[in-house]
PDB file of N, CA and C in Angstrom:
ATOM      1  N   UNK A   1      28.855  12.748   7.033  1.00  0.00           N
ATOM      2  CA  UNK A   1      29.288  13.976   7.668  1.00  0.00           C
ATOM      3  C   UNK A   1      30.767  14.165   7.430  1.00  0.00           C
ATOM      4  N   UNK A   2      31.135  15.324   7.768  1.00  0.00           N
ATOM      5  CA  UNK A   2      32.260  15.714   7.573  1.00  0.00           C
ATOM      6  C   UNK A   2      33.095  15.711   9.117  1.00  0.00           C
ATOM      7  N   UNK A   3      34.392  15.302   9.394  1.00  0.00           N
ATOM      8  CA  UNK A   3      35.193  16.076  10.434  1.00  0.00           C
ATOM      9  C   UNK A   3      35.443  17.135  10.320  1.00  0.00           C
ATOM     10  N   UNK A   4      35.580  17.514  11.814  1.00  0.00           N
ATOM     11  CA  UNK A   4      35.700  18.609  12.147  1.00  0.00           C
ATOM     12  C   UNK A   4      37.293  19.096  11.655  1.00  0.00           C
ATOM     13  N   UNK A   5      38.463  18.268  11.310  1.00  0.00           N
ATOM     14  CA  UNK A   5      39.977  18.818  11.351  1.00  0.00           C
ATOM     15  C   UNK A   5      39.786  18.890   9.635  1.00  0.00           C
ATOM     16  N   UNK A   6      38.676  18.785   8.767  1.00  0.00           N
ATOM     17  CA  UNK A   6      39.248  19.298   7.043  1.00  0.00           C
ATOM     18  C   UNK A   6      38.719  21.477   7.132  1.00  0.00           C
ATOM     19  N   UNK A   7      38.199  21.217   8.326  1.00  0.00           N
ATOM     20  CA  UNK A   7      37.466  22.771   8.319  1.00  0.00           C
ATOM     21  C   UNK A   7      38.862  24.256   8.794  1.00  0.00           C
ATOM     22  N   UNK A   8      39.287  23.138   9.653  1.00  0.00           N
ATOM     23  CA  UNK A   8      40.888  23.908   9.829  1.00  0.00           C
ATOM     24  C   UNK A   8      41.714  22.951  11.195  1.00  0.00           C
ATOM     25  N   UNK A   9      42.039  24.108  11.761  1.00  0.00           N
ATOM     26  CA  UNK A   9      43.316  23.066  12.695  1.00  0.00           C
ATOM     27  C   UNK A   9      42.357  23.017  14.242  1.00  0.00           C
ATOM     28  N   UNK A  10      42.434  22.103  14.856  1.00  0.00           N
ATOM     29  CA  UNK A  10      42.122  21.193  15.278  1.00  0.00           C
ATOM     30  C   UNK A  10      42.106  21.507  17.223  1.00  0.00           C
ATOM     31  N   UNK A  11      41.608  21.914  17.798  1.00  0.00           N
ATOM     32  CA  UNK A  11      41.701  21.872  19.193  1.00  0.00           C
ATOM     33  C   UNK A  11      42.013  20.790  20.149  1.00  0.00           C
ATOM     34  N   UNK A  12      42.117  20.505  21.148  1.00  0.00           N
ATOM     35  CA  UNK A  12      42.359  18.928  21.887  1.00  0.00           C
ATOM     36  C   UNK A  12      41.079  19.483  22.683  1.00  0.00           C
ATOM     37  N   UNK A  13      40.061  18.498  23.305  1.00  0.00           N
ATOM     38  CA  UNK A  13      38.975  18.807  23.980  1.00  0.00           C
ATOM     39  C   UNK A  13      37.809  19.493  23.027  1.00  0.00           C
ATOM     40  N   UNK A  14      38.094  19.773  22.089  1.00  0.00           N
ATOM     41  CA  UNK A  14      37.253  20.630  21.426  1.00  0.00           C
ATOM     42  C   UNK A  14      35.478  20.086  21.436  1.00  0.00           C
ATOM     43  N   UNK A  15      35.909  19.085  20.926  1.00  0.00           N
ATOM     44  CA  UNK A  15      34.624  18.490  20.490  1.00  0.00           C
ATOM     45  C   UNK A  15      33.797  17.939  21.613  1.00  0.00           C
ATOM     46  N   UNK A  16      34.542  17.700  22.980  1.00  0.00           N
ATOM     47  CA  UNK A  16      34.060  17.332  23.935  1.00  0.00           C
ATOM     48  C   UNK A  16      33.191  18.780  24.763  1.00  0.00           C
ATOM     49  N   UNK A  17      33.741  19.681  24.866  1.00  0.00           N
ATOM     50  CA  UNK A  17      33.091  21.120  24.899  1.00  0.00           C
ATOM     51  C   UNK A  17      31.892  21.273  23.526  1.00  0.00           C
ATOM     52  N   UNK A  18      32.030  21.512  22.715  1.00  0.00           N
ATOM     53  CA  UNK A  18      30.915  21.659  21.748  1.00  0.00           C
ATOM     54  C   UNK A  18      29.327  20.427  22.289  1.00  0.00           C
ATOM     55  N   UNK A  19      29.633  19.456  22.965  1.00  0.00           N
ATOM     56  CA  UNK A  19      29.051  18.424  23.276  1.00  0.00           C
ATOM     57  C   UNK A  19      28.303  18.614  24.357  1.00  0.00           C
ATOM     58  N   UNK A  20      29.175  19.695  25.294  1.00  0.00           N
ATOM     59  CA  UNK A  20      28.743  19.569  27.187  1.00  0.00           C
ATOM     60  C   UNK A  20      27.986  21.072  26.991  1.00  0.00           C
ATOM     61  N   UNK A  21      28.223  22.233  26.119  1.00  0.00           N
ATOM     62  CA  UNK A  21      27.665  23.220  25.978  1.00  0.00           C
ATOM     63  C   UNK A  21      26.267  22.830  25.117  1.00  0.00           C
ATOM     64  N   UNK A  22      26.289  22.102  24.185  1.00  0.00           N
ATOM     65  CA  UNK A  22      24.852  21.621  23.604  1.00  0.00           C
ATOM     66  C   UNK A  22      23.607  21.162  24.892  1.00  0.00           C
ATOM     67  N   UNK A  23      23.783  21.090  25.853  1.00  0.00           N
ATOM     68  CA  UNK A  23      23.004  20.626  26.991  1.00  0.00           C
ATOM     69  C   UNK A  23      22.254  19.165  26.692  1.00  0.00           C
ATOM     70  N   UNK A  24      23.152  18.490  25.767  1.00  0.00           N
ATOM     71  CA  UNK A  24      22.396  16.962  25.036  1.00  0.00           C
ATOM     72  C   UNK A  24      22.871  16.141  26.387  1.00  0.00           C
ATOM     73  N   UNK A  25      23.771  16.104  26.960  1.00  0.00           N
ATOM     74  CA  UNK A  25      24.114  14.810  27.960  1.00  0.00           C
ATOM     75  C   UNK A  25      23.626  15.597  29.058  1.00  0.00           C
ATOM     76  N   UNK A  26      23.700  14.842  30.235  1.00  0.00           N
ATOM     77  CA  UNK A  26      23.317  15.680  31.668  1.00  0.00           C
ATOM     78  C   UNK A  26      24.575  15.344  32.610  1.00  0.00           C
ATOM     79  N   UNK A  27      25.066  15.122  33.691  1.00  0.00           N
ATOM     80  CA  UNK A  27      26.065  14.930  34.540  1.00  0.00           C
ATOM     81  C   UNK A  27      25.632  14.057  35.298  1.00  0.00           C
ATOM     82  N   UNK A  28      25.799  12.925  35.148  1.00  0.00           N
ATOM     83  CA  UNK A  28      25.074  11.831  35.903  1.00  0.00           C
ATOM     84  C   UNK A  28      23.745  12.169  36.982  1.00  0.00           C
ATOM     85  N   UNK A  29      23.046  13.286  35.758  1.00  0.00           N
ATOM     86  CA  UNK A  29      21.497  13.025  36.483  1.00  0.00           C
ATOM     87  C   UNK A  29      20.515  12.506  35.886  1.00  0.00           C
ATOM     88  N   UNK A  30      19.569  12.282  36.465  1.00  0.00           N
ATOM     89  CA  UNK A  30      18.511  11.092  35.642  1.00  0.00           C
ATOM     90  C   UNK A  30      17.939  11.936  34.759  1.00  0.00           C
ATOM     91  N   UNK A  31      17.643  11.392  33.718  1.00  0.00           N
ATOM     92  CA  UNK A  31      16.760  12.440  32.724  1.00  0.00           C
ATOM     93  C   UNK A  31      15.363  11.755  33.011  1.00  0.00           C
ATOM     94  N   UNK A  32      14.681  13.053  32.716  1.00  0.00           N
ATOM     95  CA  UNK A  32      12.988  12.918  32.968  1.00  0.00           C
ATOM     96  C   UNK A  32      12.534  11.755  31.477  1.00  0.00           C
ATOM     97  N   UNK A  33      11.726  10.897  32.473  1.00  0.00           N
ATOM     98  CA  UNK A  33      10.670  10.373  31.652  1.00  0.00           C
ATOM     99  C   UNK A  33       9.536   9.990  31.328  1.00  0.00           C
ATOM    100  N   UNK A  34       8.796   9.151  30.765  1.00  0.00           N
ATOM    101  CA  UNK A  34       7.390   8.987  30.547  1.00  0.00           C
ATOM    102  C   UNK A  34       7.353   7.398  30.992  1.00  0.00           C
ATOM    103  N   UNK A  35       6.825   6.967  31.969  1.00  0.00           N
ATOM    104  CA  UNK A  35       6.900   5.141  32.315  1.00  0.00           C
ATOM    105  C   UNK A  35       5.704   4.829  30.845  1.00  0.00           C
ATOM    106  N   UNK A  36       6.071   3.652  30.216  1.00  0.00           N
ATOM    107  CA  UNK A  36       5.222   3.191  29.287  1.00  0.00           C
ATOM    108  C   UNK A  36       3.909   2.727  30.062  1.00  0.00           C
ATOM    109  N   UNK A  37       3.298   2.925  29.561  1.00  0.00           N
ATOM    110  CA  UNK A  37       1.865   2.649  29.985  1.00  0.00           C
ATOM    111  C   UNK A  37       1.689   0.880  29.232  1.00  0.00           C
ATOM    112  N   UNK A  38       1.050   0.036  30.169  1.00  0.00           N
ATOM    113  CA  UNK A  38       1.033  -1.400  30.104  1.00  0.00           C
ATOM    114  C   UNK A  38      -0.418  -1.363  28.848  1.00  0.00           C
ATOM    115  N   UNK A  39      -1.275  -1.741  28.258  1.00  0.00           N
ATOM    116  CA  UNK A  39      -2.512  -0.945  28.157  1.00  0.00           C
ATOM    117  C   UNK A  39      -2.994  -2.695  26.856  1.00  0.00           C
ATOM    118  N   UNK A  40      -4.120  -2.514  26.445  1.00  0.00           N
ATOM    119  CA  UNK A  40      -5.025  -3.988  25.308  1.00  0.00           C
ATOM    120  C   UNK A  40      -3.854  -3.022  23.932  1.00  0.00           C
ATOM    121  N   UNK A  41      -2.732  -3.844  24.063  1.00  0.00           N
ATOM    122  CA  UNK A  41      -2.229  -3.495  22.573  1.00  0.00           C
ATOM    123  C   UNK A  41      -2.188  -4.604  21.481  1.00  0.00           C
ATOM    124  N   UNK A  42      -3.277  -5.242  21.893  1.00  0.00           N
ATOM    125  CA  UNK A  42      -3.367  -6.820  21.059  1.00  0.00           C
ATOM    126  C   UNK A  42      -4.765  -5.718  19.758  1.00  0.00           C
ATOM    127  N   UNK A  43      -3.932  -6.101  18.323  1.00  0.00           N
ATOM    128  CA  UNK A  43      -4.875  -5.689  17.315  1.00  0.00           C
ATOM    129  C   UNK A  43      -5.954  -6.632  17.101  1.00  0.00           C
ATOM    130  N   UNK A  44      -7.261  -6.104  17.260  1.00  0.00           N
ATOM    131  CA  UNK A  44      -8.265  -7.005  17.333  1.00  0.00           C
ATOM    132  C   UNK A  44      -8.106  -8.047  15.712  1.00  0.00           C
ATOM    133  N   UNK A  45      -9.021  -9.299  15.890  1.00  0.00           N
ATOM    134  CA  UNK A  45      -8.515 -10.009  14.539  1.00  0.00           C
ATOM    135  C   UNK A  45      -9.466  -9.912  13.469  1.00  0.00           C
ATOM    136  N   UNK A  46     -10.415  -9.799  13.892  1.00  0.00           N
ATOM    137  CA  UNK A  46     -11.674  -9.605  13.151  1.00  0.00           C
ATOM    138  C   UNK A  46     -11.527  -8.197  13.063  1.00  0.00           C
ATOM    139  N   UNK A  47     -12.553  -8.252  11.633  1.00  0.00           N
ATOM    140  CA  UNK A  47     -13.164  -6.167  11.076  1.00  0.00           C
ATOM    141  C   UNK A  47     -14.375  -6.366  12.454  1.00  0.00           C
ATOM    142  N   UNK A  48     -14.812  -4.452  12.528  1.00  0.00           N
ATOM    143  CA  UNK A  48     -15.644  -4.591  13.402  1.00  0.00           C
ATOM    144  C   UNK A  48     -17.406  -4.619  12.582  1.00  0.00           C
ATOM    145  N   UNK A  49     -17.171  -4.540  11.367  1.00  0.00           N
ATOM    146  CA  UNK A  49     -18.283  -4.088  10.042  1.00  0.00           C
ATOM    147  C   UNK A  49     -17.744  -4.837   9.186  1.00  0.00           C
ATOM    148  N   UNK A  50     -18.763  -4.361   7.922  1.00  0.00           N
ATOM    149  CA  UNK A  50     -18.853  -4.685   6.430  1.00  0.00           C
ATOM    150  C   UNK A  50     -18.032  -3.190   5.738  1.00  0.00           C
ATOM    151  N   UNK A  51     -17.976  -2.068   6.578  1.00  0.00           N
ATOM    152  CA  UNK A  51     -17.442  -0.739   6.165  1.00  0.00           C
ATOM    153  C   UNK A  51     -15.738  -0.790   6.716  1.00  0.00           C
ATOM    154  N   UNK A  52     -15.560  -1.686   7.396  1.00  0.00           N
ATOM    155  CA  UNK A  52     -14.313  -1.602   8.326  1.00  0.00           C
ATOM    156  C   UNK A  52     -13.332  -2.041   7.061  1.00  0.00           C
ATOM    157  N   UNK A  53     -13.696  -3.676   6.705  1.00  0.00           N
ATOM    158  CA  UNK A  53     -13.372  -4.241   6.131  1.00  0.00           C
ATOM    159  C   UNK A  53     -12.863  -3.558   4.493  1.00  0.00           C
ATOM    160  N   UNK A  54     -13.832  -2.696   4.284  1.00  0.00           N
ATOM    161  CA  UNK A  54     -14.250  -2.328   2.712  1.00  0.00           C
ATOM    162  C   UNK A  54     -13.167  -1.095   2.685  1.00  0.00           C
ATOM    163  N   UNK A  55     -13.162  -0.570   3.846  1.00  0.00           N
ATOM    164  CA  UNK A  55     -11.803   0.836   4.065  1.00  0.00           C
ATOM    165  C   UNK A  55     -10.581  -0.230   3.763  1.00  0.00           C
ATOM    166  N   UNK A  56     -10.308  -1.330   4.419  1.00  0.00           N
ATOM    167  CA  UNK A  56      -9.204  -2.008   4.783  1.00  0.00           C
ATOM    168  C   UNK A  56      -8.678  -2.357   3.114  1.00  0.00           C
ATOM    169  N   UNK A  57      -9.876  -3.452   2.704  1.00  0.00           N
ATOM    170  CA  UNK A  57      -9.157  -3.427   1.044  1.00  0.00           C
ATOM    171  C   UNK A  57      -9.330  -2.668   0.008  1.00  0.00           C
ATOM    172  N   UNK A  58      -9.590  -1.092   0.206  1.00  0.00           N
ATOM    173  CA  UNK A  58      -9.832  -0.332  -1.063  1.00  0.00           C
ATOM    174  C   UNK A  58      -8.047   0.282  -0.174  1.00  0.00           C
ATOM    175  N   UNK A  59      -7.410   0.031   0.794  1.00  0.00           N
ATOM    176  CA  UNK A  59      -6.221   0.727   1.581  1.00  0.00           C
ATOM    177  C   UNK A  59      -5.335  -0.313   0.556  1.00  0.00           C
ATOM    178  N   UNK A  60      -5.802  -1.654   0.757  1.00  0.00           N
ATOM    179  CA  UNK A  60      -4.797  -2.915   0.476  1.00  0.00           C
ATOM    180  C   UNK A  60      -4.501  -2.498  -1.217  1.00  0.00           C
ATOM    181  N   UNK A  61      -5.467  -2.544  -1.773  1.00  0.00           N
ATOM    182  CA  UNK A  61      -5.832  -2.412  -3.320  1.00  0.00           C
ATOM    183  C   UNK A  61      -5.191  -1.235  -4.095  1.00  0.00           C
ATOM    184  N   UNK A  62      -5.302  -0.382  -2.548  1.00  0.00           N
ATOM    185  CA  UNK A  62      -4.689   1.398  -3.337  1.00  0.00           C
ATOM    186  C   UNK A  62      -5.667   2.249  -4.398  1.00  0.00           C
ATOM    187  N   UNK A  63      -6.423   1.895  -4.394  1.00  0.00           N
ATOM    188  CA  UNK A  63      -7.875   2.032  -5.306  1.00  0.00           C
ATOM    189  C   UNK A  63      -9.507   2.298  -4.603  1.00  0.00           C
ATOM    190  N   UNK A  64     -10.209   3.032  -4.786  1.00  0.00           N
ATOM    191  CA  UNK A  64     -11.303   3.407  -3.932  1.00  0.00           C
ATOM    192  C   UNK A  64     -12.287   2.113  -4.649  1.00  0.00           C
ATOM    193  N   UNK A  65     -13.021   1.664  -3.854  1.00  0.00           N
ATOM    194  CA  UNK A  65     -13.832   0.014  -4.379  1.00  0.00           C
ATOM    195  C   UNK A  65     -14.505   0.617  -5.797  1.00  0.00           C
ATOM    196  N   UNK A  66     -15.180   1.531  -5.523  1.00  0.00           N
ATOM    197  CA  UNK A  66     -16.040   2.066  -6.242  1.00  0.00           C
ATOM    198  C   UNK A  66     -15.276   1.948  -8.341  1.00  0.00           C
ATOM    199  N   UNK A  67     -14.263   2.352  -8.097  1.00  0.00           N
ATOM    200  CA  UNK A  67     -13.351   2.175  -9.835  1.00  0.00           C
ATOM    201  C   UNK A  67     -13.432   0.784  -9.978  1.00  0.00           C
ATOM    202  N   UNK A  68     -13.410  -0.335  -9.764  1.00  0.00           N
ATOM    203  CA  UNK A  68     -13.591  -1.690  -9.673  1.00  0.00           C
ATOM    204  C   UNK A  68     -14.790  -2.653  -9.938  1.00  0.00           C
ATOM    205  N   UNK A  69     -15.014  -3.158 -11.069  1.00  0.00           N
ATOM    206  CA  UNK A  69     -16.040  -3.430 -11.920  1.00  0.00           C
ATOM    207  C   UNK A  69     -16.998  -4.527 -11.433  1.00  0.00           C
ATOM    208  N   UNK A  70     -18.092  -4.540 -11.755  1.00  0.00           N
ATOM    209  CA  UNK A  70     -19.615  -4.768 -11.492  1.00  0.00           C
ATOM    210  C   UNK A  70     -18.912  -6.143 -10.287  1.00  0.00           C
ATOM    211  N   UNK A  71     -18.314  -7.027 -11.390  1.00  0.00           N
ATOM    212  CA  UNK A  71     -18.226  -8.358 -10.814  1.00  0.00           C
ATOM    213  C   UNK A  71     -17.258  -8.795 -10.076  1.00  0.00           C
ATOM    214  N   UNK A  72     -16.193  -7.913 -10.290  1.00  0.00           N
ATOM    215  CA  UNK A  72     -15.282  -7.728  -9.099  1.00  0.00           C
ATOM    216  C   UNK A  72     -16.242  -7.269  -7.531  1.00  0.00           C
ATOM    217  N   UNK A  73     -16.532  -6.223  -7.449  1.00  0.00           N
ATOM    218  CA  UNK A  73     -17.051  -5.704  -6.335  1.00  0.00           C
ATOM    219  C   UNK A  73     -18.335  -6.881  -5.592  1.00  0.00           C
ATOM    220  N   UNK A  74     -18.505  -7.504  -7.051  1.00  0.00           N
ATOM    221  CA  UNK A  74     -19.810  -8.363  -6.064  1.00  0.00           C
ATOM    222  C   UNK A  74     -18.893  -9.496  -5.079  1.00  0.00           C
ATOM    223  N   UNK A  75     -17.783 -10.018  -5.919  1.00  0.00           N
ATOM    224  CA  UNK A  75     -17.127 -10.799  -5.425  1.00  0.00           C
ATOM    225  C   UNK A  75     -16.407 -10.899  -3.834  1.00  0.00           C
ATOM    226  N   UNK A  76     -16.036  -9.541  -3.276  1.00  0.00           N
ATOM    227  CA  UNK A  76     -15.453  -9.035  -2.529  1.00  0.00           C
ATOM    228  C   UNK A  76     -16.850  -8.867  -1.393  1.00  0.00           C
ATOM    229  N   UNK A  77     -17.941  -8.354  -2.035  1.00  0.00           N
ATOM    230  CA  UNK A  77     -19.222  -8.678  -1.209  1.00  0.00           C
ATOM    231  C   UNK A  77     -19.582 -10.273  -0.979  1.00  0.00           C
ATOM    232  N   UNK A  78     -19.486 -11.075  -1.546  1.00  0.00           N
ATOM    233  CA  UNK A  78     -19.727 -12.415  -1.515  1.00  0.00           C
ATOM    234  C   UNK A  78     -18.106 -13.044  -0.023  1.00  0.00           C
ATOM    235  N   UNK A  79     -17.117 -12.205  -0.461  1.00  0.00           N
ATOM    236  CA  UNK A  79     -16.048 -12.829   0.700  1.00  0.00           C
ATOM    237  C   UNK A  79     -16.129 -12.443   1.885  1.00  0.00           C
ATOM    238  N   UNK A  80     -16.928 -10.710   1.577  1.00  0.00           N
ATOM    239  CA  UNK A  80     -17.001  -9.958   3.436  1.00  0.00           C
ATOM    240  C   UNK A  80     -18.323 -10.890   4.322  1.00  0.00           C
ATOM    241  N   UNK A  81     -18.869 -11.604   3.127  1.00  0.00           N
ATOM    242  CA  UNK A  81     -19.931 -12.035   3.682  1.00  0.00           C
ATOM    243  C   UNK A  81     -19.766 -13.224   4.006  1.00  0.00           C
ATOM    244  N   UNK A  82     -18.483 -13.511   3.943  1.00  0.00           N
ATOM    245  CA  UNK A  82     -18.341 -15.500   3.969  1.00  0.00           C
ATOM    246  C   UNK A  82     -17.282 -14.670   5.470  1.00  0.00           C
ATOM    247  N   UNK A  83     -16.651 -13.940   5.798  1.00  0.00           N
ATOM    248  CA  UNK A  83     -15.925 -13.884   7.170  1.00  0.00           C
ATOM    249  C   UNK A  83     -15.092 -12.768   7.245  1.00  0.00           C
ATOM    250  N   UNK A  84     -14.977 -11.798   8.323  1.00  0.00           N
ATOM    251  CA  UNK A  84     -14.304 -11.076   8.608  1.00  0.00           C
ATOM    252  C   UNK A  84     -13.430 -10.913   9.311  1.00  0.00           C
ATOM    253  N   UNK A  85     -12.551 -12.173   9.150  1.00  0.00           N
ATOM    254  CA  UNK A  85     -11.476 -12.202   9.971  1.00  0.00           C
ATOM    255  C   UNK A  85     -10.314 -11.432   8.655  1.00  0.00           C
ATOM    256  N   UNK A  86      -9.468 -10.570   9.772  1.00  0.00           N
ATOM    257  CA  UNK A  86      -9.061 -10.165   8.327  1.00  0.00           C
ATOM    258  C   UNK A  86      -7.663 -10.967   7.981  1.00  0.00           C
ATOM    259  N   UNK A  87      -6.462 -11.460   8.605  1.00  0.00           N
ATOM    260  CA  UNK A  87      -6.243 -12.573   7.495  1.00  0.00           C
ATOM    261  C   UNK A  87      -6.399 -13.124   6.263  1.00  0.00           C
ATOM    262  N   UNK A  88      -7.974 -13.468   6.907  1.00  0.00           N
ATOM    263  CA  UNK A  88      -8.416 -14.740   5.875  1.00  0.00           C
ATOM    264  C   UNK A  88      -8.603 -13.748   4.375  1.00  0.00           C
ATOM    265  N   UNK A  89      -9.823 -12.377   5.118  1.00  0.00           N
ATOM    266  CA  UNK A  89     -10.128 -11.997   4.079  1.00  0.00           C
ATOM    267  C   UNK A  89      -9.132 -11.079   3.059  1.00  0.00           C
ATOM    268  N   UNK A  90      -8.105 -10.540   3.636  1.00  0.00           N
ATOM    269  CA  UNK A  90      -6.711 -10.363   2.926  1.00  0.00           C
ATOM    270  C   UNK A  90      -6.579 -11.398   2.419  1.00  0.00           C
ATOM    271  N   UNK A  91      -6.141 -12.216   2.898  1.00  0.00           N
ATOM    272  CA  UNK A  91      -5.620 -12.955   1.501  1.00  0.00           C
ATOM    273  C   UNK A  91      -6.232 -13.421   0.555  1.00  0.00           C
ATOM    274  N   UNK A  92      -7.818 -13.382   0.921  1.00  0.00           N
ATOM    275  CA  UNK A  92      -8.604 -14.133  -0.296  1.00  0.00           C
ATOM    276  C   UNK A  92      -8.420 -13.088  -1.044  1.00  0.00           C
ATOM    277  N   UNK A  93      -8.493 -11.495  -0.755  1.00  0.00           N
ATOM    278  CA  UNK A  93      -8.596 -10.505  -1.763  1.00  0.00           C
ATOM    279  C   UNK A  93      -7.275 -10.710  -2.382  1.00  0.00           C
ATOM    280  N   UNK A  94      -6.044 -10.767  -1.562  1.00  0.00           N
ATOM    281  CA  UNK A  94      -4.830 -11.397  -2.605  1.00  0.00           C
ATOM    282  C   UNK A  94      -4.921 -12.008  -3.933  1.00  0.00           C
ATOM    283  N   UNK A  95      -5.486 -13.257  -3.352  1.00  0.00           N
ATOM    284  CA  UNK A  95      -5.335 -14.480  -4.131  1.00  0.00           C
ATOM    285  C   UNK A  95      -6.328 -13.891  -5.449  1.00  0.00           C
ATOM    286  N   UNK A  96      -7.394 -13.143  -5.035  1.00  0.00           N
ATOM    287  CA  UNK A  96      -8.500 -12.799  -6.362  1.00  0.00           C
ATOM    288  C   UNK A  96      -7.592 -12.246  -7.436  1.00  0.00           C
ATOM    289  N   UNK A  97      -7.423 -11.178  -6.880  1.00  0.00           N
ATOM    290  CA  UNK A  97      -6.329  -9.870  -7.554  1.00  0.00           C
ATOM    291  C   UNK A  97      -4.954 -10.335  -8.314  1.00  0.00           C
ATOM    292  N   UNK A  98      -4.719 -11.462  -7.890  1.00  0.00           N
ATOM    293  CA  UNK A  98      -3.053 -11.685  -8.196  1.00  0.00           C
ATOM    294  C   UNK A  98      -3.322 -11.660  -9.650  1.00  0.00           C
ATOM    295  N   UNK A  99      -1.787 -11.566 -10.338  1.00  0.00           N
ATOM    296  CA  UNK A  99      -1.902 -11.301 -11.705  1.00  0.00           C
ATOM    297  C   UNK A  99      -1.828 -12.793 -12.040  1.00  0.00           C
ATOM    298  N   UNK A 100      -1.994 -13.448 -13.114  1.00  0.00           N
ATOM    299  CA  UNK A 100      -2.278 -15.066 -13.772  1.00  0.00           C
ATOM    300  C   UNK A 100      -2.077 -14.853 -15.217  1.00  0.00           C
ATOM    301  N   UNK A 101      -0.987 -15.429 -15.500  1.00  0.00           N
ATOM    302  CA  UNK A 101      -0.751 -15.904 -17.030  1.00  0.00           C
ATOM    303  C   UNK A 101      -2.016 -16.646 -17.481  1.00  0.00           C
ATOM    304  N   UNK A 102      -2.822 -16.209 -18.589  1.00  0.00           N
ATOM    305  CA  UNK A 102      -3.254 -16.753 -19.209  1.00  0.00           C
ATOM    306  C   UNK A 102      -3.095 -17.502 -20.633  1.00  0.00           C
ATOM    307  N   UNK A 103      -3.053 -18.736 -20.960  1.00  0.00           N
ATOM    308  CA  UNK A 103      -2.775 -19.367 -22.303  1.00  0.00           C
ATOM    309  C   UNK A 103      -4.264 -20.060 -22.968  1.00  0.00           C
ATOM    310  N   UNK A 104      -4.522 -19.743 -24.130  1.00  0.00           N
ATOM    311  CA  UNK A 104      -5.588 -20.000 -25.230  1.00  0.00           C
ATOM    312  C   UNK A 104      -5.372 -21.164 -24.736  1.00  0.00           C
ATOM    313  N   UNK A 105      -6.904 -22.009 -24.552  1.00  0.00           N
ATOM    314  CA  UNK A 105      -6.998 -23.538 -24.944  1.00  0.00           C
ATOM    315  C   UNK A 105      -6.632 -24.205 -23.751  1.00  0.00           C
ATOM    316  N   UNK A 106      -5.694 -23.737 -22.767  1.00  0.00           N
ATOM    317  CA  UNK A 106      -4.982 -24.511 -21.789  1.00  0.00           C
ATOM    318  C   UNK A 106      -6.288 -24.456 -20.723  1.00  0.00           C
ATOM    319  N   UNK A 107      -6.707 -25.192 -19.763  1.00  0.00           N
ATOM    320  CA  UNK A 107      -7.213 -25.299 -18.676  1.00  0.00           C
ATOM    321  C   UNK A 107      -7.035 -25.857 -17.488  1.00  0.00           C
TER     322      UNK A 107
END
């Protein structure tokens, strides 16, 4: 932002008026509020489905499952089916996906 004294010459109080006419502060009265509500904000840990899960890593992936080939997709069916905690199953989809140098011959 810019100051206010390169625009021209300069008032004393000025800016404190521009401030009390904006109606942003109040005069030592309480401003209205909303009490937070206490409420289950614990994210459950487990998917609640096989569809929950399948939204979650086509979100993770950035990719709809469906573009993702025969044996990929079975694979990801073979992990929703081993546990739906999602953690676990994030990261196994991680670990599938990660990129891996491959070298001829090496094993």
């Amino acid at each position: 932002t810019v100051p206010r004294s390169v625009f021209g010459e300069r008032k004393e109080g000025e800016d404190a008026e521009i401030l009390k006419e904006s109606g942003l502060f109040s005069d030592g009265a309480t401003l209205p509020f909303v009490p937070f509500e206490r409420g289950d904000f614990i994210e459950p840990v487990h998917f609640k489905d096989i569809l929950e899960a399948k939204l979650a890593i086509a979100s993770f992936l950035g990719r709809p499952l469906a573009t993702l080939h025969d044996a990929q997709r079975c694979h990801l069916d073979n992990l929703m089916a081993e546990t739906l905690h999602k953690k676990d199953l994030i990261n196994k989809v991680k670990a599938y996906f990660e990129l891996r140098l491959y070298q001829a011959g090496v094993q």
